[in-house]
PDB file of N, CA and C in Angstrom:
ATOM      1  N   UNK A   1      93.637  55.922 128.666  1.00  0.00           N
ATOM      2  CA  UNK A   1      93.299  55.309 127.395  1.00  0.00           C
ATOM      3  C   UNK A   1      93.969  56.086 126.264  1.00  0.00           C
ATOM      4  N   UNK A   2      94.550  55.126 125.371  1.00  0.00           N
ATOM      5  CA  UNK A   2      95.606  56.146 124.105  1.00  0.00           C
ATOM      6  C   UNK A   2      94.321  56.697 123.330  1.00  0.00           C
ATOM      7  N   UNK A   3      94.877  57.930 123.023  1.00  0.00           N
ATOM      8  CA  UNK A   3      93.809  58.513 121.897  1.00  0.00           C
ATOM      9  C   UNK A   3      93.898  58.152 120.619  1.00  0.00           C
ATOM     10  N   UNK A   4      92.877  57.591 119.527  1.00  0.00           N
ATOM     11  CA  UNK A   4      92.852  57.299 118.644  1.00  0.00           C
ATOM     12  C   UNK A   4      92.589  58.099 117.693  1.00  0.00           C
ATOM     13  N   UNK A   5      92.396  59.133 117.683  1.00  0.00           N
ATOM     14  CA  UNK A   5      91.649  60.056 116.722  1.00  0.00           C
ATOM     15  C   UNK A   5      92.005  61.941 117.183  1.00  0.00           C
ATOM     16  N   UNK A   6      91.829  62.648 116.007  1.00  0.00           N
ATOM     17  CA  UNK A   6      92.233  64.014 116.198  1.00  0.00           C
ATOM     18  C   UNK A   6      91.020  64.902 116.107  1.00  0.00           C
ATOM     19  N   UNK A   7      90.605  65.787 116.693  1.00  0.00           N
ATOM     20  CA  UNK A   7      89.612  66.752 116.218  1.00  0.00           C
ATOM     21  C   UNK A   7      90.706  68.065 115.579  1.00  0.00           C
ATOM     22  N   UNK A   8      89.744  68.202 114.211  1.00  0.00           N
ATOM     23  CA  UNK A   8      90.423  69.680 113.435  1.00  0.00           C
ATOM     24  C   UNK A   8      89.572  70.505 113.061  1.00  0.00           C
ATOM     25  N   UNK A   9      90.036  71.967 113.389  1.00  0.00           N
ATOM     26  CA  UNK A   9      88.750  72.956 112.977  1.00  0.00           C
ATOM     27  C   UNK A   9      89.580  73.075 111.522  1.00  0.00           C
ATOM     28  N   UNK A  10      88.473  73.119 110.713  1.00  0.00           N
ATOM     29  CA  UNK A  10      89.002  73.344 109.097  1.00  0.00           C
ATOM     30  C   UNK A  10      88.357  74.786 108.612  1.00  0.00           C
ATOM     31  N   UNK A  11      89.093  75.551 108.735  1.00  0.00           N
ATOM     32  CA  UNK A  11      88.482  76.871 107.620  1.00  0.00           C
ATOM     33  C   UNK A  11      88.642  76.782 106.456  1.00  0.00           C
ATOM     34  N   UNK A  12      87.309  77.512 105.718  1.00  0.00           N
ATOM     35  CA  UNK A  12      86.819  77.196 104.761  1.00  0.00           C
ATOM     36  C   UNK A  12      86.862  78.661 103.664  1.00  0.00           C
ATOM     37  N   UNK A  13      87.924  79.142 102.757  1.00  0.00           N
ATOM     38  CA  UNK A  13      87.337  80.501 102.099  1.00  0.00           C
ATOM     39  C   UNK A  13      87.176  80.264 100.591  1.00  0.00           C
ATOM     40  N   UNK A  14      86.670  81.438 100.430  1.00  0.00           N
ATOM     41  CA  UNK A  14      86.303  81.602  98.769  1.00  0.00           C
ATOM     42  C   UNK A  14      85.720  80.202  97.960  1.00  0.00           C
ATOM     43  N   UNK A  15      86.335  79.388  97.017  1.00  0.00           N
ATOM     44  CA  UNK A  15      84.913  78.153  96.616  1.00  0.00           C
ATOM     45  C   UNK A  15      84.991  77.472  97.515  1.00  0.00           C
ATOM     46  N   UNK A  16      85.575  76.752  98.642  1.00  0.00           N
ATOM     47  CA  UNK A  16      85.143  75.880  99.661  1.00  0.00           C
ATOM     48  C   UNK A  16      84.318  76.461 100.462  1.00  0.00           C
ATOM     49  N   UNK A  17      84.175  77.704 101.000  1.00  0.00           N
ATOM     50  CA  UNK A  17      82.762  78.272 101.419  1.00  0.00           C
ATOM     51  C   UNK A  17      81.831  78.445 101.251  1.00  0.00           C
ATOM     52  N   UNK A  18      81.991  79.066  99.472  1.00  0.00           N
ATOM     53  CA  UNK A  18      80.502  78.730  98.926  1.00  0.00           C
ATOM     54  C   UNK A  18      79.910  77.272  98.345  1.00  0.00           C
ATOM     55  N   UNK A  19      80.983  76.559  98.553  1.00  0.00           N
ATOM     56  CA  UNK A  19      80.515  75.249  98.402  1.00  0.00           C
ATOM     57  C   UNK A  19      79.352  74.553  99.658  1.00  0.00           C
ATOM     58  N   UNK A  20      80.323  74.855 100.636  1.00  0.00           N
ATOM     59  CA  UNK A  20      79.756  74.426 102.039  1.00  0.00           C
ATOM     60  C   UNK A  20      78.665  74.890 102.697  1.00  0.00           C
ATOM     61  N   UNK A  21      79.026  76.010 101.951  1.00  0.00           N
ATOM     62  CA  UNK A  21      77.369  77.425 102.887  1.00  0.00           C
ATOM     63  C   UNK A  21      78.269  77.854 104.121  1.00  0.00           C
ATOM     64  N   UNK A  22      79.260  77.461 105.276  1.00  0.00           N
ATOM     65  CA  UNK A  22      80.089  77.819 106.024  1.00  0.00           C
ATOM     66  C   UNK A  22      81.680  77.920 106.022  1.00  0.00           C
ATOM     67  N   UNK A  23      81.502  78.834 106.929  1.00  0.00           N
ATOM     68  CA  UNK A  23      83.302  79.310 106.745  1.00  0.00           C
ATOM     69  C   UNK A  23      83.998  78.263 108.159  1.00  0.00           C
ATOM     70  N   UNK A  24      83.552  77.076 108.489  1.00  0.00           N
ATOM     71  CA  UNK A  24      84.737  76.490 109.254  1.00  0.00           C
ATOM     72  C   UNK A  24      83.712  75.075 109.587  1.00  0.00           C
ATOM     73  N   UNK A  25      84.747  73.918 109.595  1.00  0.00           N
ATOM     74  CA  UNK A  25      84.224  72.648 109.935  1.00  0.00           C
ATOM     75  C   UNK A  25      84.624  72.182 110.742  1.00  0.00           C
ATOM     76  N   UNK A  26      84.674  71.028 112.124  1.00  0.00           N
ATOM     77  CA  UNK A  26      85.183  70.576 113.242  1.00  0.00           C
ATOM     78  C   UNK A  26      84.803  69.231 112.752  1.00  0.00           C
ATOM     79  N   UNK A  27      86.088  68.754 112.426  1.00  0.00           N
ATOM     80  CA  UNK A  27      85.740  67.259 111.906  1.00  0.00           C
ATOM     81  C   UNK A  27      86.679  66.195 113.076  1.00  0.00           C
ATOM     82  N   UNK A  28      86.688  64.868 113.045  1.00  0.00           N
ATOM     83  CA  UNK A  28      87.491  63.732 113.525  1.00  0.00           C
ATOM     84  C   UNK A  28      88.134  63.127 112.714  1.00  0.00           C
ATOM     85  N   UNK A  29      89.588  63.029 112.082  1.00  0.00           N
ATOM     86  CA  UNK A  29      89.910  61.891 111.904  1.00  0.00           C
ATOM     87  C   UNK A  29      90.924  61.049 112.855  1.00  0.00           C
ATOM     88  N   UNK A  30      91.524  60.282 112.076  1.00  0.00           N
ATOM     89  CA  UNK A  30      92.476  59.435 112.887  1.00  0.00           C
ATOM     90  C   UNK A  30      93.511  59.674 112.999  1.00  0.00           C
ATOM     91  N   UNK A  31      94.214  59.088 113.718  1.00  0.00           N
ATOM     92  CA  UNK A  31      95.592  59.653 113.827  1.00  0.00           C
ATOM     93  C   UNK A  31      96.521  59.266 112.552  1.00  0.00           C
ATOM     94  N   UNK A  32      97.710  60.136 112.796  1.00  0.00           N
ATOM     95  CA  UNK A  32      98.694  60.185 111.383  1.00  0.00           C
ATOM     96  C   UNK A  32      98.081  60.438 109.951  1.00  0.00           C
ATOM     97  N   UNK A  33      96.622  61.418 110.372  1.00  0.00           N
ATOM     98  CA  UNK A  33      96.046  62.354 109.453  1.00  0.00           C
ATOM     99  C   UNK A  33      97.001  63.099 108.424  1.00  0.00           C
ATOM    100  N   UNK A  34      97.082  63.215 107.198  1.00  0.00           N
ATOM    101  CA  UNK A  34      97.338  64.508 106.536  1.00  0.00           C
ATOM    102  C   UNK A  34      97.002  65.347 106.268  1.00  0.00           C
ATOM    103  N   UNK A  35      97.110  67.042 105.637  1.00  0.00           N
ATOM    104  CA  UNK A  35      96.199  68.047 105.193  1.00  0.00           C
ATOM    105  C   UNK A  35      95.826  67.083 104.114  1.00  0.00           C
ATOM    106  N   UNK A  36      96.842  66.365 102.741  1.00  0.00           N
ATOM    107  CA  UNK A  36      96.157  65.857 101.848  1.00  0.00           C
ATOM    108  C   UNK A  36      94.936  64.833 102.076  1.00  0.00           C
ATOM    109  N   UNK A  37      95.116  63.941 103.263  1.00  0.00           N
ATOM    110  CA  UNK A  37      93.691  63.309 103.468  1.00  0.00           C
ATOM    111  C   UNK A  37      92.792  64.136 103.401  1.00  0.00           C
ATOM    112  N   UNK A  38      92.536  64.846 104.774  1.00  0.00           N
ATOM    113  CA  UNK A  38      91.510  65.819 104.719  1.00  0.00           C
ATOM    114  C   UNK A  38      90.929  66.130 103.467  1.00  0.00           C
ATOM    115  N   UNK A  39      91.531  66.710 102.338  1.00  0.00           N
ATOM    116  CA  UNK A  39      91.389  67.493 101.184  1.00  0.00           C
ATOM    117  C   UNK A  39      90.722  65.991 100.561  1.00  0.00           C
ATOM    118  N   UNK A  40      91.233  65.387 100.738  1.00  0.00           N
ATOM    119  CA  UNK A  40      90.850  63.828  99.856  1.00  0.00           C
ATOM    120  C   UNK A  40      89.117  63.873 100.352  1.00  0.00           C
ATOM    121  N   UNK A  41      89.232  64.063 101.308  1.00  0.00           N
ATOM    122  CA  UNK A  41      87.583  63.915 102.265  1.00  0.00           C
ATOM    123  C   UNK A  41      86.698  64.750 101.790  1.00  0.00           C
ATOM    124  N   UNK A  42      87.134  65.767 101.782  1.00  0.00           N
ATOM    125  CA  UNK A  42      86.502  67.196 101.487  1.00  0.00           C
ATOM    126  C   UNK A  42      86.065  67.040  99.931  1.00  0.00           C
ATOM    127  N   UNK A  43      86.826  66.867  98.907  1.00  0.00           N
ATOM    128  CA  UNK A  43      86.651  66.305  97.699  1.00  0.00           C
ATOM    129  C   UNK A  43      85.885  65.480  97.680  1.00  0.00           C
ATOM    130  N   UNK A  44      86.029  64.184  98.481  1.00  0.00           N
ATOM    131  CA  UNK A  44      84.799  63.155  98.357  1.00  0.00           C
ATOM    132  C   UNK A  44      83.387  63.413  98.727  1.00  0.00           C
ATOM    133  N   UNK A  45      82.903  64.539  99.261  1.00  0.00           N
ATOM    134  CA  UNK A  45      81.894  65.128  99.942  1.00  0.00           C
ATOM    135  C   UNK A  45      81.389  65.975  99.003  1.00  0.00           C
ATOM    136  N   UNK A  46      82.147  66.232  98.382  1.00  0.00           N
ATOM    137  CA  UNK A  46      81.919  67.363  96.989  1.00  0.00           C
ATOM    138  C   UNK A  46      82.787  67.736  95.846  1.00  0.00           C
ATOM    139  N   UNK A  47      82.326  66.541  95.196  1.00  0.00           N
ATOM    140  CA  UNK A  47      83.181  66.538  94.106  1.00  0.00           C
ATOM    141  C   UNK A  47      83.687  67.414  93.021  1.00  0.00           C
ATOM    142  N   UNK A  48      82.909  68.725  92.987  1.00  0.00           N
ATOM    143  CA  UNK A  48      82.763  69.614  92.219  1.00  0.00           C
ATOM    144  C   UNK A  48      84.330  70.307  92.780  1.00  0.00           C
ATOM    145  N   UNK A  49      84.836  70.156  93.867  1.00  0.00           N
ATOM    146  CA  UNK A  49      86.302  70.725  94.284  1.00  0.00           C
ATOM    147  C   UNK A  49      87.775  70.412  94.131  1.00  0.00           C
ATOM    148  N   UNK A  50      87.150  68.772  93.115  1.00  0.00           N
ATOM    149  CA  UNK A  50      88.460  68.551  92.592  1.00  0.00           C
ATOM    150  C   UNK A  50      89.347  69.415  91.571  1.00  0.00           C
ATOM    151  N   UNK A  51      88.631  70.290  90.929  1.00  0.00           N
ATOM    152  CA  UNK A  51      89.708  71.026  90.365  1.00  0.00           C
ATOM    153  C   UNK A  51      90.402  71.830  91.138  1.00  0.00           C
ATOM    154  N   UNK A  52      89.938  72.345  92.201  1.00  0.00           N
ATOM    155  CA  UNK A  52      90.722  73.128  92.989  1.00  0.00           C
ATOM    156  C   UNK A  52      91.742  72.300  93.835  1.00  0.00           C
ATOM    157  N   UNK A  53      91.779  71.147  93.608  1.00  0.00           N
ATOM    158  CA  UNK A  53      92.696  69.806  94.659  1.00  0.00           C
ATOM    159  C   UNK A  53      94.318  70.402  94.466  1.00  0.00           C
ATOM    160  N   UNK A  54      94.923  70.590  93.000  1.00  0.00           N
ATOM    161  CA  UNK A  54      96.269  70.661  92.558  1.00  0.00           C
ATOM    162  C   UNK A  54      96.526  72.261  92.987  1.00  0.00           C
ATOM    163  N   UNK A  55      95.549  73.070  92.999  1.00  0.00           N
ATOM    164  CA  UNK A  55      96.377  74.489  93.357  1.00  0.00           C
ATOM    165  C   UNK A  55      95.942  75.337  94.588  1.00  0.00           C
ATOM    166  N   UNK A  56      95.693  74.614  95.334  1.00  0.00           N
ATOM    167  CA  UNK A  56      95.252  74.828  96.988  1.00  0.00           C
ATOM    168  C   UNK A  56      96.299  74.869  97.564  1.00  0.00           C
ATOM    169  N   UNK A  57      96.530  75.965  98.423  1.00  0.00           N
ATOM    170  CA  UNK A  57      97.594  75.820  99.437  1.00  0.00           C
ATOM    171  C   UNK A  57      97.050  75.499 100.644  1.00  0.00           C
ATOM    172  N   UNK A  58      97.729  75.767 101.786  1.00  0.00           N
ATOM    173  CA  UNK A  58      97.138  74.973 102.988  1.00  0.00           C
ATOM    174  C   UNK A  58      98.040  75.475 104.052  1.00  0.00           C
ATOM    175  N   UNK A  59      97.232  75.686 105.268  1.00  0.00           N
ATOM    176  CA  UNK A  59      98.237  76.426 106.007  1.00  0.00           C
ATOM    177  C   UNK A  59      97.678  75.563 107.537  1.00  0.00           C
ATOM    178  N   UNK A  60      98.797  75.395 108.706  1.00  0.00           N
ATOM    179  CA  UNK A  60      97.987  74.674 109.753  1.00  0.00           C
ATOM    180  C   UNK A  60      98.710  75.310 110.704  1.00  0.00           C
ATOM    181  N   UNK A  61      98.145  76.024 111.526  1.00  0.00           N
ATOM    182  CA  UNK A  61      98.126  77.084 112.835  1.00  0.00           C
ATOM    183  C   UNK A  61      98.751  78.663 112.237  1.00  0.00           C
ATOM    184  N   UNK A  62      98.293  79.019 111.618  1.00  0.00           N
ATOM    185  CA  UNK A  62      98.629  79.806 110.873  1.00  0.00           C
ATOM    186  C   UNK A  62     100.559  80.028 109.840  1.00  0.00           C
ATOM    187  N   UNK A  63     100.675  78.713 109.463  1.00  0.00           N
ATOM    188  CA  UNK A  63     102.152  78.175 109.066  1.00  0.00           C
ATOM    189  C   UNK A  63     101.640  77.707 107.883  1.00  0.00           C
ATOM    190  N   UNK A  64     102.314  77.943 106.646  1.00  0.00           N
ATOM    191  CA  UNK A  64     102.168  77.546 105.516  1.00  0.00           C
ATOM    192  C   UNK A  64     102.446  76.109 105.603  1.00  0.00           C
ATOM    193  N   UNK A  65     102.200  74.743 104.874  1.00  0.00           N
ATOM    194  CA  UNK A  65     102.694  73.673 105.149  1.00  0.00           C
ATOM    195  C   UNK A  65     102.215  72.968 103.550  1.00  0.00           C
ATOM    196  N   UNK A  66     103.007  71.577 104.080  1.00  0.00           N
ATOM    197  CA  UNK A  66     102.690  71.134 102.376  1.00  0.00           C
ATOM    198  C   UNK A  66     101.585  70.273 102.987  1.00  0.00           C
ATOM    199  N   UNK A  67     101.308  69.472 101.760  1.00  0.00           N
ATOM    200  CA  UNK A  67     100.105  68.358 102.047  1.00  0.00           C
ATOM    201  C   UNK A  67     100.534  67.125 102.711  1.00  0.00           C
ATOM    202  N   UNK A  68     101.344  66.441 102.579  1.00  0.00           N
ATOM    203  CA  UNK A  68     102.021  65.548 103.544  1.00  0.00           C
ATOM    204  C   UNK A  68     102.306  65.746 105.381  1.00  0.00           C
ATOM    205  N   UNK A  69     102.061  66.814 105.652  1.00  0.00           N
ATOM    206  CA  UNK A  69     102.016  67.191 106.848  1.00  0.00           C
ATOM    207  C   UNK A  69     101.264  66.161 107.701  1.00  0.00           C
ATOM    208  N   UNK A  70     101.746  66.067 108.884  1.00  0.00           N
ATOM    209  CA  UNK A  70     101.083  65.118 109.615  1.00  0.00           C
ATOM    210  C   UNK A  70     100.029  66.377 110.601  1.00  0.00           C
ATOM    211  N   UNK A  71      98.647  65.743 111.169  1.00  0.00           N
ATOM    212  CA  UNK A  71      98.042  67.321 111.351  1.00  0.00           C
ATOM    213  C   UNK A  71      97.675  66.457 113.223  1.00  0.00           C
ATOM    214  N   UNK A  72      97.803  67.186 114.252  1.00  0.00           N
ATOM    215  CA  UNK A  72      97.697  66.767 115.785  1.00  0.00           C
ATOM    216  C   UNK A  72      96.316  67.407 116.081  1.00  0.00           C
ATOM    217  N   UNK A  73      95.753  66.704 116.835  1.00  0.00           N
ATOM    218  CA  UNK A  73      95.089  67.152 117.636  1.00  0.00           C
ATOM    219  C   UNK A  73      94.820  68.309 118.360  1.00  0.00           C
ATOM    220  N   UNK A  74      93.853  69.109 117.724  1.00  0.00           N
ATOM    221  CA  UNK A  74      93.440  70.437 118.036  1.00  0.00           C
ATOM    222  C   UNK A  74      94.031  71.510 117.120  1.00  0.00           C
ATOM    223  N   UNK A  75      94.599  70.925 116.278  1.00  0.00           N
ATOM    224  CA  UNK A  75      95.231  72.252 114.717  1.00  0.00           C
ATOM    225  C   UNK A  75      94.110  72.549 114.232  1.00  0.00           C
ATOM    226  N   UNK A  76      94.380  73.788 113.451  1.00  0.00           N
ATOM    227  CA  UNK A  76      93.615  74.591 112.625  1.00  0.00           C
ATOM    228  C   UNK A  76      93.876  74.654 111.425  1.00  0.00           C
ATOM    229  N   UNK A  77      92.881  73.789 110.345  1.00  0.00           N
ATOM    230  CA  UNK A  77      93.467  73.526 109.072  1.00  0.00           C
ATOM    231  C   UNK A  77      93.286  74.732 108.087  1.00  0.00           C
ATOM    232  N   UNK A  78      93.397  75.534 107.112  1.00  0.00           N
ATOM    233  CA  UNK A  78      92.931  76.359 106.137  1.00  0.00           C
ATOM    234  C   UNK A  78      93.438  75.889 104.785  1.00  0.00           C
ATOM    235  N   UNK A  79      92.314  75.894 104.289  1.00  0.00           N
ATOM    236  CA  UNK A  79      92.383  75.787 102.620  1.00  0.00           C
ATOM    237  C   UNK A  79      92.485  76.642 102.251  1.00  0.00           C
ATOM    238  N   UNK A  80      93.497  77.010 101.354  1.00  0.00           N
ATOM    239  CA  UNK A  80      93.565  78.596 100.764  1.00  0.00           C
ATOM    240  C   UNK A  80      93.639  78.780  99.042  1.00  0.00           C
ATOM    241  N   UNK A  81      92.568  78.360  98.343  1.00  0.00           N
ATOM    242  CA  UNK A  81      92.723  78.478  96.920  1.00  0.00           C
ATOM    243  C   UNK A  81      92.633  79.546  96.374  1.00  0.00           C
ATOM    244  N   UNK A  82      92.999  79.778  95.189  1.00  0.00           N
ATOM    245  CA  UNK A  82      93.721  80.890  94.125  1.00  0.00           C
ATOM    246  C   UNK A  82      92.611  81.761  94.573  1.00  0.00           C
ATOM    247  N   UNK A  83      92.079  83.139  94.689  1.00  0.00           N
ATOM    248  CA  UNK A  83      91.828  83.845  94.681  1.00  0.00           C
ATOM    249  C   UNK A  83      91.621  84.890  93.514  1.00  0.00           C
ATOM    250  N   UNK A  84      90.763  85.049  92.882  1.00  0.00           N
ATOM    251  CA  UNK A  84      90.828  85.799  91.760  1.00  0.00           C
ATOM    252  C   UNK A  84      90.259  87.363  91.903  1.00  0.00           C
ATOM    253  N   UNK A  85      90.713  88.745  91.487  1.00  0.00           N
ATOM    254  CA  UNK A  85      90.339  89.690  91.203  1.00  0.00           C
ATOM    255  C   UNK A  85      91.111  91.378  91.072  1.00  0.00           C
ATOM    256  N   UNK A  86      90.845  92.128  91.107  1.00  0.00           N
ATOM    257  CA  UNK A  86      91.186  93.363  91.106  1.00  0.00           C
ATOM    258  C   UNK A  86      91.437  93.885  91.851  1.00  0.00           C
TER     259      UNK A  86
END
């Protein structure tokens, strides 16, 4: 049977963690997923993270990548926003 759908572990740091209360999510979507969907999802779940939408980087198996990325089955997504301190 063709597979229709991807499982992704999504790590979660700095405001997407304390947003979430956890540092990693195991979600499903469908196939020909993007990191930007995801982020679209994640935003829709909690809207308070759209400002962080434009300066998030994103990395998938530990590889920097852009948001257009297509994401496979069994990747490891990370959100990586600005970081602030001393």
């Amino acid at each position: 049977m063709a597979q229709s759908s991807i499982t992704i572990t999504i790590k979660l740091f700095a405001i997407y963690q304390e947003v979430y209360g956890v540092s990693e999510l195991i979600r499903e979507f469908p196939l020909e997923t993007t990191v930007s969907d995801v982020l679209s999802k994640i935003i829709e779940e909690h809207p308070q993270l759209k400002k962080w939408q434009k300066i998030t980087r994103f990395s998938v198996n530990y590889q920097f990548v852009e948001a257009d990325t297509k994401l496979q089955d069994g990747d490891e997504l990370v959100f990586i926003p600005p970081v602030s301190g001393g």
